[in-house]
PDB file of N, CA and C in Angstrom:
ATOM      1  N   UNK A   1     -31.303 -53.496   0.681  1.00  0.00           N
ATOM      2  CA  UNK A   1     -31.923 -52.693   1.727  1.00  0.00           C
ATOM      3  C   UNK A   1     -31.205 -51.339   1.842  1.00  0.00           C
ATOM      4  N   UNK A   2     -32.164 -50.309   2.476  1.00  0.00           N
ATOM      5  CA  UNK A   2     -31.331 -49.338   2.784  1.00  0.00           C
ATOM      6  C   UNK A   2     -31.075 -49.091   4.161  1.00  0.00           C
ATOM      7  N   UNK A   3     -29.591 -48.465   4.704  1.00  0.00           N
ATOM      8  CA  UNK A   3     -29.825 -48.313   5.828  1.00  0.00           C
ATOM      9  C   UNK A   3     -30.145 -46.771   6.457  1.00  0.00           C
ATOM     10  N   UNK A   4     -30.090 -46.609   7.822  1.00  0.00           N
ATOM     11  CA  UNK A   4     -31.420 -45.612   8.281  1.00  0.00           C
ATOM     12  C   UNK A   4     -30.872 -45.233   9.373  1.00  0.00           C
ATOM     13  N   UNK A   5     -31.073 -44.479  10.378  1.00  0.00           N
ATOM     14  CA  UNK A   5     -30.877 -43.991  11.495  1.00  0.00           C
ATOM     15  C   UNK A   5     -32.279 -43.940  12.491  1.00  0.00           C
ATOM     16  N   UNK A   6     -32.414 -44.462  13.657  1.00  0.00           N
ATOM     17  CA  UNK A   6     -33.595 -44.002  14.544  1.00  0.00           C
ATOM     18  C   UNK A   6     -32.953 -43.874  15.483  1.00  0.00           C
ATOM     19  N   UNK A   7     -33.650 -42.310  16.030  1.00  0.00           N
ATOM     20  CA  UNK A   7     -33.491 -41.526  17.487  1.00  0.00           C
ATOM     21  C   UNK A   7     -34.121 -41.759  18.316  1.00  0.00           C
ATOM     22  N   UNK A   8     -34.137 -42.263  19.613  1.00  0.00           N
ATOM     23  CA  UNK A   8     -35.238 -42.012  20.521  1.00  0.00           C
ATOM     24  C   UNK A   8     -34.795 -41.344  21.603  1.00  0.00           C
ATOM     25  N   UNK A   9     -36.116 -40.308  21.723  1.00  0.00           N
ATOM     26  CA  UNK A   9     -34.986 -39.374  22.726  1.00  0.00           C
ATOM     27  C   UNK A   9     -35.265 -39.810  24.216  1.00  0.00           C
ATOM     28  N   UNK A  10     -36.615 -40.767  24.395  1.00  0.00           N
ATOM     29  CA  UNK A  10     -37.014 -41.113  25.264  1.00  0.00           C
ATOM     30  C   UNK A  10     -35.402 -42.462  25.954  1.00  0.00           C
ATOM     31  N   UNK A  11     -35.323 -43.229  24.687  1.00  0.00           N
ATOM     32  CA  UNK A  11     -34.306 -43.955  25.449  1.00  0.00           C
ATOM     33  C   UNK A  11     -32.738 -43.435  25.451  1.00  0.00           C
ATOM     34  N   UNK A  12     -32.414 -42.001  24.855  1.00  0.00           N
ATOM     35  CA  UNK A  12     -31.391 -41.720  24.494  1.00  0.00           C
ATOM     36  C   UNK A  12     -30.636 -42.998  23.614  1.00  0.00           C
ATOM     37  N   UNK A  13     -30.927 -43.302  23.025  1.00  0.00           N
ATOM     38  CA  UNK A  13     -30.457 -44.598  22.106  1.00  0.00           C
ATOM     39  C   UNK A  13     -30.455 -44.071  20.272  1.00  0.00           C
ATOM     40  N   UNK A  14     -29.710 -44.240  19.603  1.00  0.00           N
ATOM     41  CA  UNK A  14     -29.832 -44.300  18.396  1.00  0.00           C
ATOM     42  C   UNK A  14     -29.055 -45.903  17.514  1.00  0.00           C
ATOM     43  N   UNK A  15     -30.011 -45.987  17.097  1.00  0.00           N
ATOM     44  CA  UNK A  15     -30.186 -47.323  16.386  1.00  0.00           C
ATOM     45  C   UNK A  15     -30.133 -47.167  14.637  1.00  0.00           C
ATOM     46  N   UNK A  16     -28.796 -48.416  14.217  1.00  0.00           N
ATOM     47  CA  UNK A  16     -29.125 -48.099  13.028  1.00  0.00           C
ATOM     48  C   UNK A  16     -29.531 -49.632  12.056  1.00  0.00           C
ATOM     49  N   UNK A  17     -30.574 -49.478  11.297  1.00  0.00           N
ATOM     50  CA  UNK A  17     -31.092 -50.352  10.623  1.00  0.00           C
ATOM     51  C   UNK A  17     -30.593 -50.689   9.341  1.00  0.00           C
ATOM     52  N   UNK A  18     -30.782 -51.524   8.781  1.00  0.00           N
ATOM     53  CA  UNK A  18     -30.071 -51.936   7.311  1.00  0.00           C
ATOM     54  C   UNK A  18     -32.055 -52.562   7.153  1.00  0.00           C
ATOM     55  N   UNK A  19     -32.710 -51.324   6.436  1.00  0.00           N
ATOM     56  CA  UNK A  19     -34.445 -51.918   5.942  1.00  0.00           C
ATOM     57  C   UNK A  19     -34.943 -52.110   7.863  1.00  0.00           C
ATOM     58  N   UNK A  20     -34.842 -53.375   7.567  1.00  0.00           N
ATOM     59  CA  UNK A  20     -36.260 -53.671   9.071  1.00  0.00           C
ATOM     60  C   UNK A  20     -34.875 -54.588  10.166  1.00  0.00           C
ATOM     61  N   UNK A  21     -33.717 -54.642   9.823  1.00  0.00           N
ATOM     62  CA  UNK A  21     -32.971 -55.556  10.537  1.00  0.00           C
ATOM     63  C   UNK A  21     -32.049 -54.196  11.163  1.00  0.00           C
ATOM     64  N   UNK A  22     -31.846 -54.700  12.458  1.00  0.00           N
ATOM     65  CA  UNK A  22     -30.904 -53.770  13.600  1.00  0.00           C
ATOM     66  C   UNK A  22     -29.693 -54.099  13.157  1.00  0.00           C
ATOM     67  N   UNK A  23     -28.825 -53.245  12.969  1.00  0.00           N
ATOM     68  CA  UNK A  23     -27.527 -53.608  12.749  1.00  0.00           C
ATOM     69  C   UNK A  23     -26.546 -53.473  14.126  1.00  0.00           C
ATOM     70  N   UNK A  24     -26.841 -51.752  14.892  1.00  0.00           N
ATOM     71  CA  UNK A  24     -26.156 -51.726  16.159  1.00  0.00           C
ATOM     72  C   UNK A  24     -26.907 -50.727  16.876  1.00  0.00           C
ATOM     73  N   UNK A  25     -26.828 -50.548  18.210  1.00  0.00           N
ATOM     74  CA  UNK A  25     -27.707 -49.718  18.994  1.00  0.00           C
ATOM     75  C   UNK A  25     -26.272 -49.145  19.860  1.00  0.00           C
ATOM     76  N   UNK A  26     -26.097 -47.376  19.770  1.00  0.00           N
ATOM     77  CA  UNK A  26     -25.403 -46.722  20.552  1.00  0.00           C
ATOM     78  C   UNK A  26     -25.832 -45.668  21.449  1.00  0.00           C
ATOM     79  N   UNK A  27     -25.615 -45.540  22.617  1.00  0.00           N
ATOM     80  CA  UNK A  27     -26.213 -44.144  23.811  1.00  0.00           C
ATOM     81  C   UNK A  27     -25.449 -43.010  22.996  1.00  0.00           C
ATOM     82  N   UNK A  28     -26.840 -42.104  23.157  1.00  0.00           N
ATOM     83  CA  UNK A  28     -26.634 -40.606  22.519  1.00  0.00           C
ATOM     84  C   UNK A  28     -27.151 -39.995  24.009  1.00  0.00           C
ATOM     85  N   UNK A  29     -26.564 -38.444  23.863  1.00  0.00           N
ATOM     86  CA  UNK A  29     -27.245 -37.662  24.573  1.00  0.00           C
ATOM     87  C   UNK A  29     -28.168 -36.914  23.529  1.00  0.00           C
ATOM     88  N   UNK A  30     -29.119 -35.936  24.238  1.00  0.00           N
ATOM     89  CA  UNK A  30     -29.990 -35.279  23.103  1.00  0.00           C
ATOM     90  C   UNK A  30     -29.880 -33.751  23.617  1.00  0.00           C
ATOM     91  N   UNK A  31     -31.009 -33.109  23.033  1.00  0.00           N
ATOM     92  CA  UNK A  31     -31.308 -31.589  23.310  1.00  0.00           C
ATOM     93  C   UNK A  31     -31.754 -31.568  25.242  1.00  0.00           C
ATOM     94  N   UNK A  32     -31.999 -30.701  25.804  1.00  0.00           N
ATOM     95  CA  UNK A  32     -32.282 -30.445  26.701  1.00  0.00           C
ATOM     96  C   UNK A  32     -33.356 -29.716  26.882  1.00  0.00           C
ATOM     97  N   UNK A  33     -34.303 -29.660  27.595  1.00  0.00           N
ATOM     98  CA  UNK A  33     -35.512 -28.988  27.786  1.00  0.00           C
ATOM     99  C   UNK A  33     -35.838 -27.767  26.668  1.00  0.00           C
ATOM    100  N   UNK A  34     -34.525 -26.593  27.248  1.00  0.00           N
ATOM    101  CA  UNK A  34     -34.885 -25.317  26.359  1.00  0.00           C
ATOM    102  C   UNK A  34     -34.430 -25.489  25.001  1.00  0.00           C
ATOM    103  N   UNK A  35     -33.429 -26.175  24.480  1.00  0.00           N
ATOM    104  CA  UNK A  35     -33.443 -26.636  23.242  1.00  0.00           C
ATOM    105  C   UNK A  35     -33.502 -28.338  23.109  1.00  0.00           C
ATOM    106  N   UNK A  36     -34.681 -28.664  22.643  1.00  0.00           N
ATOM    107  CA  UNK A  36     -34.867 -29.705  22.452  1.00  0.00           C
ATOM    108  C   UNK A  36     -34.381 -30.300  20.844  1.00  0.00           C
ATOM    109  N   UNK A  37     -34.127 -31.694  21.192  1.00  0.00           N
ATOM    110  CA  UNK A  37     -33.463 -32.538  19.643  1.00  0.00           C
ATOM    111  C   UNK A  37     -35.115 -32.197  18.786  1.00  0.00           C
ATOM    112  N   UNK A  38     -34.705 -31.874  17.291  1.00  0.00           N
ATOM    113  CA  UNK A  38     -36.276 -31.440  16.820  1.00  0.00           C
ATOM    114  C   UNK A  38     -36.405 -33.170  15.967  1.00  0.00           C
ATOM    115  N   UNK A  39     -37.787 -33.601  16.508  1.00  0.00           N
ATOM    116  CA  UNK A  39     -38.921 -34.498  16.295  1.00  0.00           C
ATOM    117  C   UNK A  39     -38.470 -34.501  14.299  1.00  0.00           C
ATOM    118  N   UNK A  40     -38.303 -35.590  14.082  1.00  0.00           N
ATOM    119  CA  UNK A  40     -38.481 -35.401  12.292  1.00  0.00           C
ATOM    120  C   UNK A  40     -37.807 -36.305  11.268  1.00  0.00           C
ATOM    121  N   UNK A  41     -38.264 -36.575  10.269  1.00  0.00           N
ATOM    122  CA  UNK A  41     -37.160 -37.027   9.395  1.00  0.00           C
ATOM    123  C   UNK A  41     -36.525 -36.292   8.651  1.00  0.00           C
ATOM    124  N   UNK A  42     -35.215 -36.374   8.875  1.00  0.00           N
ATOM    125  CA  UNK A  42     -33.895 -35.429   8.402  1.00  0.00           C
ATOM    126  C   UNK A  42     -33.376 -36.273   7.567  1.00  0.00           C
ATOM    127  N   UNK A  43     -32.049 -35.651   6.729  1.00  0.00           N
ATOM    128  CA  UNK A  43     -30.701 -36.618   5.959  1.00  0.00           C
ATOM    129  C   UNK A  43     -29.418 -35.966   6.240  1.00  0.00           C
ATOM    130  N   UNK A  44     -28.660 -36.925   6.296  1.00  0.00           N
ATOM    131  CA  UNK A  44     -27.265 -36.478   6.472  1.00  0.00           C
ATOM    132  C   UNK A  44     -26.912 -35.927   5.297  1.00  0.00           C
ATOM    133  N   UNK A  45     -26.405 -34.027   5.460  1.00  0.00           N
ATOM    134  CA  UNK A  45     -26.205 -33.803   3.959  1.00  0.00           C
ATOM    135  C   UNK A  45     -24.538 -33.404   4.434  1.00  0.00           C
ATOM    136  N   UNK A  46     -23.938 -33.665   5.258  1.00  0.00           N
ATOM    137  CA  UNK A  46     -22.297 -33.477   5.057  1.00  0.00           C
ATOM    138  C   UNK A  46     -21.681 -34.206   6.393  1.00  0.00           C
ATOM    139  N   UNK A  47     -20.258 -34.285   6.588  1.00  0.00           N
ATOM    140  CA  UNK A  47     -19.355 -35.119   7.381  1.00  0.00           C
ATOM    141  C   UNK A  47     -18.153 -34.043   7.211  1.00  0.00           C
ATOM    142  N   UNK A  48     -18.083 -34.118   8.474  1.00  0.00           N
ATOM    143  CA  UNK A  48     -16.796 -33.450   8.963  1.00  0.00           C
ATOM    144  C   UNK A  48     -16.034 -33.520   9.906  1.00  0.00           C
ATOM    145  N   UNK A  49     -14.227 -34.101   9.395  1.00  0.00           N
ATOM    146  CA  UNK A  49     -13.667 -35.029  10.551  1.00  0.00           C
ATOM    147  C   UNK A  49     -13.009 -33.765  11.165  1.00  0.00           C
ATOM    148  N   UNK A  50     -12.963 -33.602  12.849  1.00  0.00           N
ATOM    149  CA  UNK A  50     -12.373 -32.828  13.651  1.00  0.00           C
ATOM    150  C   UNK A  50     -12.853 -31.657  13.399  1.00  0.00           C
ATOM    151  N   UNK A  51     -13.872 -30.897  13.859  1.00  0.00           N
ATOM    152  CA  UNK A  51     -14.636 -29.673  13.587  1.00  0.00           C
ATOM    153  C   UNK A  51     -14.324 -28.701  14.734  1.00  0.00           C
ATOM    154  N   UNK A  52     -13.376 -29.454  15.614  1.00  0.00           N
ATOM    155  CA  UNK A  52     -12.789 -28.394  17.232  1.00  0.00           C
ATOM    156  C   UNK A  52     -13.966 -28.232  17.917  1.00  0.00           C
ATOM    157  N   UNK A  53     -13.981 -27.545  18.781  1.00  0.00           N
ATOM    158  CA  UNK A  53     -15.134 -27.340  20.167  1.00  0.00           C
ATOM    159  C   UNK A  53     -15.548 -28.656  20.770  1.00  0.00           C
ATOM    160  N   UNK A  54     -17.072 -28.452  21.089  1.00  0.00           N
ATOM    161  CA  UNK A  54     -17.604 -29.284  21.671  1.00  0.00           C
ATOM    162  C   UNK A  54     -18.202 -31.071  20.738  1.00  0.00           C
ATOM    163  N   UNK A  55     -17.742 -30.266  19.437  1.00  0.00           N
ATOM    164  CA  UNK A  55     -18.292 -32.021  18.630  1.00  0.00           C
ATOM    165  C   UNK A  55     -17.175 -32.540  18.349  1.00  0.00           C
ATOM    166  N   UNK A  56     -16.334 -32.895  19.357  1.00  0.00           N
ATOM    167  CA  UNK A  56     -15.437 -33.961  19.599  1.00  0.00           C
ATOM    168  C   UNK A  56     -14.580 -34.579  17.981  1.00  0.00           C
ATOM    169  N   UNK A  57     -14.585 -35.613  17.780  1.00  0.00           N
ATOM    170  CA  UNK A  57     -14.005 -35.881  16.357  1.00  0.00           C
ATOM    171  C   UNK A  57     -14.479 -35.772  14.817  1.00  0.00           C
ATOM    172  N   UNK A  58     -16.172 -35.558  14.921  1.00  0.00           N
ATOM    173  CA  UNK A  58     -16.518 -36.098  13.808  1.00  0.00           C
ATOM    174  C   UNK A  58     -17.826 -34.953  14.108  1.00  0.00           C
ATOM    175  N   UNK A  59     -18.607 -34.599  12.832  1.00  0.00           N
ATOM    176  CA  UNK A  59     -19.544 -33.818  12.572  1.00  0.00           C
ATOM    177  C   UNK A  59     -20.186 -34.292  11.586  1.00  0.00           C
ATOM    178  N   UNK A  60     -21.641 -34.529  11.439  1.00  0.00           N
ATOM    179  CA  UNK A  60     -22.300 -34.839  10.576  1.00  0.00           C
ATOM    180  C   UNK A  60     -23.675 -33.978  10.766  1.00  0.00           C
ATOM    181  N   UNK A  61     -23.889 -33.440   9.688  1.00  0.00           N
ATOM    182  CA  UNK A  61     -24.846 -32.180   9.550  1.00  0.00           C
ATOM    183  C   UNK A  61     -25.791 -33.207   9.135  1.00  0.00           C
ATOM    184  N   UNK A  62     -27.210 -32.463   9.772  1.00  0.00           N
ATOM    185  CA  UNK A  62     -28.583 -32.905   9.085  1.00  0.00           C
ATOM    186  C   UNK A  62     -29.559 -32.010   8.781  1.00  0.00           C
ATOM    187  N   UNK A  63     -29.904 -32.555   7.602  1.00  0.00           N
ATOM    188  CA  UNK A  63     -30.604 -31.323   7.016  1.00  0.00           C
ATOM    189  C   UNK A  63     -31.295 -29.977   7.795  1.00  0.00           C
ATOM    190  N   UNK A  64     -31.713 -30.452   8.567  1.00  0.00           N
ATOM    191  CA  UNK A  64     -32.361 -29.227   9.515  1.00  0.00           C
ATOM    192  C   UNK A  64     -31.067 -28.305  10.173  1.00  0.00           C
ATOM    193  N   UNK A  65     -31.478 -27.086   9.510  1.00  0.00           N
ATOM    194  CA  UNK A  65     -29.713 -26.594   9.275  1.00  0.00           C
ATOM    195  C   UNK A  65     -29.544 -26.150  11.478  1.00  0.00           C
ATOM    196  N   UNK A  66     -28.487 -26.322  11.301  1.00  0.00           N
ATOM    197  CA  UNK A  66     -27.920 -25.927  12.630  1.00  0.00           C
ATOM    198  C   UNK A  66     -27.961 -27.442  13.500  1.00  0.00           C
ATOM    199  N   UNK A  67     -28.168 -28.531  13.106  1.00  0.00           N
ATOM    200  CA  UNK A  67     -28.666 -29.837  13.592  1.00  0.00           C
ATOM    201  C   UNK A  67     -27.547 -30.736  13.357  1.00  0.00           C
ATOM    202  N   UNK A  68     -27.121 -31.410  14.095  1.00  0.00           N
ATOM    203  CA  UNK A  68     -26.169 -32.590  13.136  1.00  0.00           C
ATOM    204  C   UNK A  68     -26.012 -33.905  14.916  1.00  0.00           C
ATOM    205  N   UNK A  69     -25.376 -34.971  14.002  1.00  0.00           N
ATOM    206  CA  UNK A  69     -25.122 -35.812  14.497  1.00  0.00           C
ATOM    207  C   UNK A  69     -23.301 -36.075  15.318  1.00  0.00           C
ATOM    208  N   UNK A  70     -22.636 -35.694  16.278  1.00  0.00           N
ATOM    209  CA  UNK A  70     -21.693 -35.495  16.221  1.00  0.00           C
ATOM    210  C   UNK A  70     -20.720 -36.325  17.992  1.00  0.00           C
ATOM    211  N   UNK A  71     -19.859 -36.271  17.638  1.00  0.00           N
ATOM    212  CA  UNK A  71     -18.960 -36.690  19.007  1.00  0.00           C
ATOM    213  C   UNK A  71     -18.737 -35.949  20.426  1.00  0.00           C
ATOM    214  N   UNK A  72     -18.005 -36.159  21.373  1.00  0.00           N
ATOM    215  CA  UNK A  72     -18.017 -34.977  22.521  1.00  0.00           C
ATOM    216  C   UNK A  72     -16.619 -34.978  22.782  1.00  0.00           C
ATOM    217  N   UNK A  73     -16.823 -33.768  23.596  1.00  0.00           N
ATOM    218  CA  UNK A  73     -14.969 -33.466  24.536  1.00  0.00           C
ATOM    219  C   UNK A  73     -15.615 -33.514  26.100  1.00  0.00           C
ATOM    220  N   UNK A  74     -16.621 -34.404  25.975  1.00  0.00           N
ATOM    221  CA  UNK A  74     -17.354 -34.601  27.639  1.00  0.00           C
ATOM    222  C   UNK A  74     -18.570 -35.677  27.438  1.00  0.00           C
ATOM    223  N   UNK A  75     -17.245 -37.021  27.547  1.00  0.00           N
ATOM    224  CA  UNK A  75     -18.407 -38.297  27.595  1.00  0.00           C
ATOM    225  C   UNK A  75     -18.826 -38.413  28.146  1.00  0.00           C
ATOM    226  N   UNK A  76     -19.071 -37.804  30.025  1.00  0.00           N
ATOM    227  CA  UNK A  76     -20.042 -38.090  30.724  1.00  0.00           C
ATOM    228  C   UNK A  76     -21.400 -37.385  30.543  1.00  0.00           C
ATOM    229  N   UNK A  77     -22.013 -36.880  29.374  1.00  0.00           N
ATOM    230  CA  UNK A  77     -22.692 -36.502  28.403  1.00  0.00           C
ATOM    231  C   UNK A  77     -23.300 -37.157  28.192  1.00  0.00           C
ATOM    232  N   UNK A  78     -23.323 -38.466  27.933  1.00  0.00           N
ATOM    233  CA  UNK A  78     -23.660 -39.414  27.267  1.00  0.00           C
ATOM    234  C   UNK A  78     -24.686 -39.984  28.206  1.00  0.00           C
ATOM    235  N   UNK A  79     -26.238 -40.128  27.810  1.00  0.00           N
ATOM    236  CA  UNK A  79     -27.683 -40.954  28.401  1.00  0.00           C
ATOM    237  C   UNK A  79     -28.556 -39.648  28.845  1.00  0.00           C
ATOM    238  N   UNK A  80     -28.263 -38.411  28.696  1.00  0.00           N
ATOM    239  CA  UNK A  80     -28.370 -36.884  29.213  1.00  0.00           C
ATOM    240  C   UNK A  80     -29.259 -36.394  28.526  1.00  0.00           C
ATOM    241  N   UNK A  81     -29.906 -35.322  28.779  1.00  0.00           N
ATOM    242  CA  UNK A  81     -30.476 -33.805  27.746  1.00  0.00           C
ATOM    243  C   UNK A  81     -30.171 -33.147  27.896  1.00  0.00           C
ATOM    244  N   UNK A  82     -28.599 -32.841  27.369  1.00  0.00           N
ATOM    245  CA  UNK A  82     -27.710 -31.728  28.081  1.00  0.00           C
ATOM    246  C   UNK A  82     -27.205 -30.942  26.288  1.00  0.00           C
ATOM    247  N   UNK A  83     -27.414 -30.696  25.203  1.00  0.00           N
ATOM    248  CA  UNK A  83     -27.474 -30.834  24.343  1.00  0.00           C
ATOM    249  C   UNK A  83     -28.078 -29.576  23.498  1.00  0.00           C
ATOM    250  N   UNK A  84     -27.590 -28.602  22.681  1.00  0.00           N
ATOM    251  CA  UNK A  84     -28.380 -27.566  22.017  1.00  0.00           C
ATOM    252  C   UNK A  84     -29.764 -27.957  20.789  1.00  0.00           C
ATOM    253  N   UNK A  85     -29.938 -29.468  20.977  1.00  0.00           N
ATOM    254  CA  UNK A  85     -30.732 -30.374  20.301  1.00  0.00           C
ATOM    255  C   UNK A  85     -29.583 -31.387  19.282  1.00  0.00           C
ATOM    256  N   UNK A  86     -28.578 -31.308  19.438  1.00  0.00           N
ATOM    257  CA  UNK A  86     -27.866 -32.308  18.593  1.00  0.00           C
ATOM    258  C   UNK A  86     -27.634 -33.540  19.068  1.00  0.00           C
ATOM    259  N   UNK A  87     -27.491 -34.619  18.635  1.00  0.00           N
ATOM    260  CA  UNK A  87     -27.359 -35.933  19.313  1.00  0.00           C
ATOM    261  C   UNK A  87     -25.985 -36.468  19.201  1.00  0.00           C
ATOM    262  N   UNK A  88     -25.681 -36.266  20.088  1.00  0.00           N
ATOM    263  CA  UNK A  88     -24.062 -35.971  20.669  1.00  0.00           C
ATOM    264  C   UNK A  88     -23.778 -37.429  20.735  1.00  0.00           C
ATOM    265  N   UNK A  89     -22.508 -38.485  20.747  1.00  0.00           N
ATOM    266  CA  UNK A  89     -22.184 -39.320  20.674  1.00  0.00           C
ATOM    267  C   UNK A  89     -20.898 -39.586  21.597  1.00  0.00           C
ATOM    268  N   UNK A  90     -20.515 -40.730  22.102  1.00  0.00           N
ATOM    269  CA  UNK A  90     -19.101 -41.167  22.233  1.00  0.00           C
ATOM    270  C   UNK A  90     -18.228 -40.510  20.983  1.00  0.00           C
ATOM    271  N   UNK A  91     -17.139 -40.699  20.714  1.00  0.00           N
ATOM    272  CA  UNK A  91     -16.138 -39.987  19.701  1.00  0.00           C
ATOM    273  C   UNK A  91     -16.126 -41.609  18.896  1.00  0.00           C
ATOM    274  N   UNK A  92     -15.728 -42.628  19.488  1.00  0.00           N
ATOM    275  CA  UNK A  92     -15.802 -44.096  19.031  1.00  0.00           C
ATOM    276  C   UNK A  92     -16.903 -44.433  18.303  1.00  0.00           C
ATOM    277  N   UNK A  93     -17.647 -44.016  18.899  1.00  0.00           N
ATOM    278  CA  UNK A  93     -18.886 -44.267  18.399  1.00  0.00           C
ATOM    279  C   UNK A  93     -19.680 -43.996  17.050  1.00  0.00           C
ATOM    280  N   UNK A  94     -19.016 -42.366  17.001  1.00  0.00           N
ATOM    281  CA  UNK A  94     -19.454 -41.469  16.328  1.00  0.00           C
ATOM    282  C   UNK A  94     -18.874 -41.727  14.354  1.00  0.00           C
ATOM    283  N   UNK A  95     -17.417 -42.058  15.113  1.00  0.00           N
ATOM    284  CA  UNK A  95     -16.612 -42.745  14.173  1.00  0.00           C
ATOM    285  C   UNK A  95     -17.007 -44.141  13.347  1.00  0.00           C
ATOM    286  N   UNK A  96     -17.432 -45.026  14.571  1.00  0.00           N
ATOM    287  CA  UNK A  96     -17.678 -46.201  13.585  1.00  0.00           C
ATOM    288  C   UNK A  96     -19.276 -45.878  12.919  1.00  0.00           C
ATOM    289  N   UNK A  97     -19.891 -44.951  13.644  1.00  0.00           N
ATOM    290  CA  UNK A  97     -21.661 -44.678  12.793  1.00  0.00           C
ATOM    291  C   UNK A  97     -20.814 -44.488  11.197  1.00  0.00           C
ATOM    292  N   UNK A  98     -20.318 -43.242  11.534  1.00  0.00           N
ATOM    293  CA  UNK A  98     -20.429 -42.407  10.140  1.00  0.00           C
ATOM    294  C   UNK A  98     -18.836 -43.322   9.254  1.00  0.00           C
ATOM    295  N   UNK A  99     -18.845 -44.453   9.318  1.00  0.00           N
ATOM    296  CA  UNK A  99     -17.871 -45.523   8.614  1.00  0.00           C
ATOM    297  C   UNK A  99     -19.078 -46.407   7.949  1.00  0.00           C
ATOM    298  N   UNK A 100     -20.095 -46.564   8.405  1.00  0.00           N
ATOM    299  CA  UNK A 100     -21.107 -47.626   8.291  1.00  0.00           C
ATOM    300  C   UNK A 100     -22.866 -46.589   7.710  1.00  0.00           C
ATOM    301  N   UNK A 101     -22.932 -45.690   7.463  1.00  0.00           N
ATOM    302  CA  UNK A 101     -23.590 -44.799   6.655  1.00  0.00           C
ATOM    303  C   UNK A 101     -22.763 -43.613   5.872  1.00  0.00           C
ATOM    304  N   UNK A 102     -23.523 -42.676   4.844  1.00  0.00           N
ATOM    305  CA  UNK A 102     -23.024 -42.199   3.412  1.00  0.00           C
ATOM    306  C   UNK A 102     -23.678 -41.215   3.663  1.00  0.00           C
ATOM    307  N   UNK A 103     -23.430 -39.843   2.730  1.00  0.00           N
ATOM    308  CA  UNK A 103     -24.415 -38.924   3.192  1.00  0.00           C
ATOM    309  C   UNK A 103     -25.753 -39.365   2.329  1.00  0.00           C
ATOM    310  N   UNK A 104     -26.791 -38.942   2.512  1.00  0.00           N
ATOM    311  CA  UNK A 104     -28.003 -38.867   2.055  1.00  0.00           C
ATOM    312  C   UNK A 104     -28.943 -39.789   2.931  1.00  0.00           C
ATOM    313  N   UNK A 105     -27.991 -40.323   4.186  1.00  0.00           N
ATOM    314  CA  UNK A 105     -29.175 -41.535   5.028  1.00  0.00           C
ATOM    315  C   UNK A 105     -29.939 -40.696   5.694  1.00  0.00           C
ATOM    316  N   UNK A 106     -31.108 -41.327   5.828  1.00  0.00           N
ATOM    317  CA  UNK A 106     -32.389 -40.644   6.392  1.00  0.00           C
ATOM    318  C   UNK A 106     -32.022 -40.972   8.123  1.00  0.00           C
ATOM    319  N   UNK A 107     -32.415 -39.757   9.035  1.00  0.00           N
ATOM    320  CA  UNK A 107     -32.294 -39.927  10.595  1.00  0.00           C
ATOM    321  C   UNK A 107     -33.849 -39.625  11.070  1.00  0.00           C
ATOM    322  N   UNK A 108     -34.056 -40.166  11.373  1.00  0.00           N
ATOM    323  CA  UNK A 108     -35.467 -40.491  11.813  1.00  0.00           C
ATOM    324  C   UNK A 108     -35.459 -39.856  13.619  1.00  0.00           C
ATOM    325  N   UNK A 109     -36.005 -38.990  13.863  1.00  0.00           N
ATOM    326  CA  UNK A 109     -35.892 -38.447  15.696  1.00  0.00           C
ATOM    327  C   UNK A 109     -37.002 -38.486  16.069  1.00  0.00           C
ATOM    328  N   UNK A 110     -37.459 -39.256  17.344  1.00  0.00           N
ATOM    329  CA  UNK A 110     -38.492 -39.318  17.543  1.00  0.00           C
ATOM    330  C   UNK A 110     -38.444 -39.117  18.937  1.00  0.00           C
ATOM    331  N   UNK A 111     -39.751 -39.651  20.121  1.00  0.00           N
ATOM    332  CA  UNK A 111     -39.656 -39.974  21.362  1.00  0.00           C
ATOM    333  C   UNK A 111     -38.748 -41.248  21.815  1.00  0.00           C
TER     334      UNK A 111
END
């Protein structure tokens, strides 16, 4: 199987699959009204540990350039649309995702 990423921005939840089986479900925050998380299927095309500012420990770019998957320096962030459209994570969290996917996994963002 391969595994996958799904966004929902409706539940702030991102879920990751191995094919059709759930492996783990973690709270993301997303984009916020004026910049919203963009709707799409993306891939993780890089990882980057400790990037300073606001993405906390870990950075993972997705294809849609300026987009990525990343950690915070403000976990009460987290279940929010407080977000320049990136789907912001716990730092823990963020860590064990990108331990358990490679670059080239598909992120799926939806409602």
């Amino acid at each position: 199987m391969v595994k996958w990423i799904n966004v929902s921005t409706l539940r702030h939840e991102l879920k990751l699959f191995d094919g059709n089986r759930l492996i783990k479900t973690y709270p993301v925050a997303i984009g916020k009204m004026v910049s919203p998380s963009p709707y799409g299927s993306y891939t993780i095309i890089n990882k980057q540990p400790n990037p300073g500012g606001p993405f906390g420990v870990l950075w993972m770019g997705l294809s849609k350039p300026h987009y990525g998957i990343h950690g915070t320096n403000d976990p009460s962030s987290i279940g929010k649309n407080v977000s320049h459209g990136c789907i912001r994570m716990y730092n823990e969290d963020v860590l064990d995702l990108s331990s358990r996917v490679s670059i080239g996994t598909e992120v799926v963002i939806h409602h």
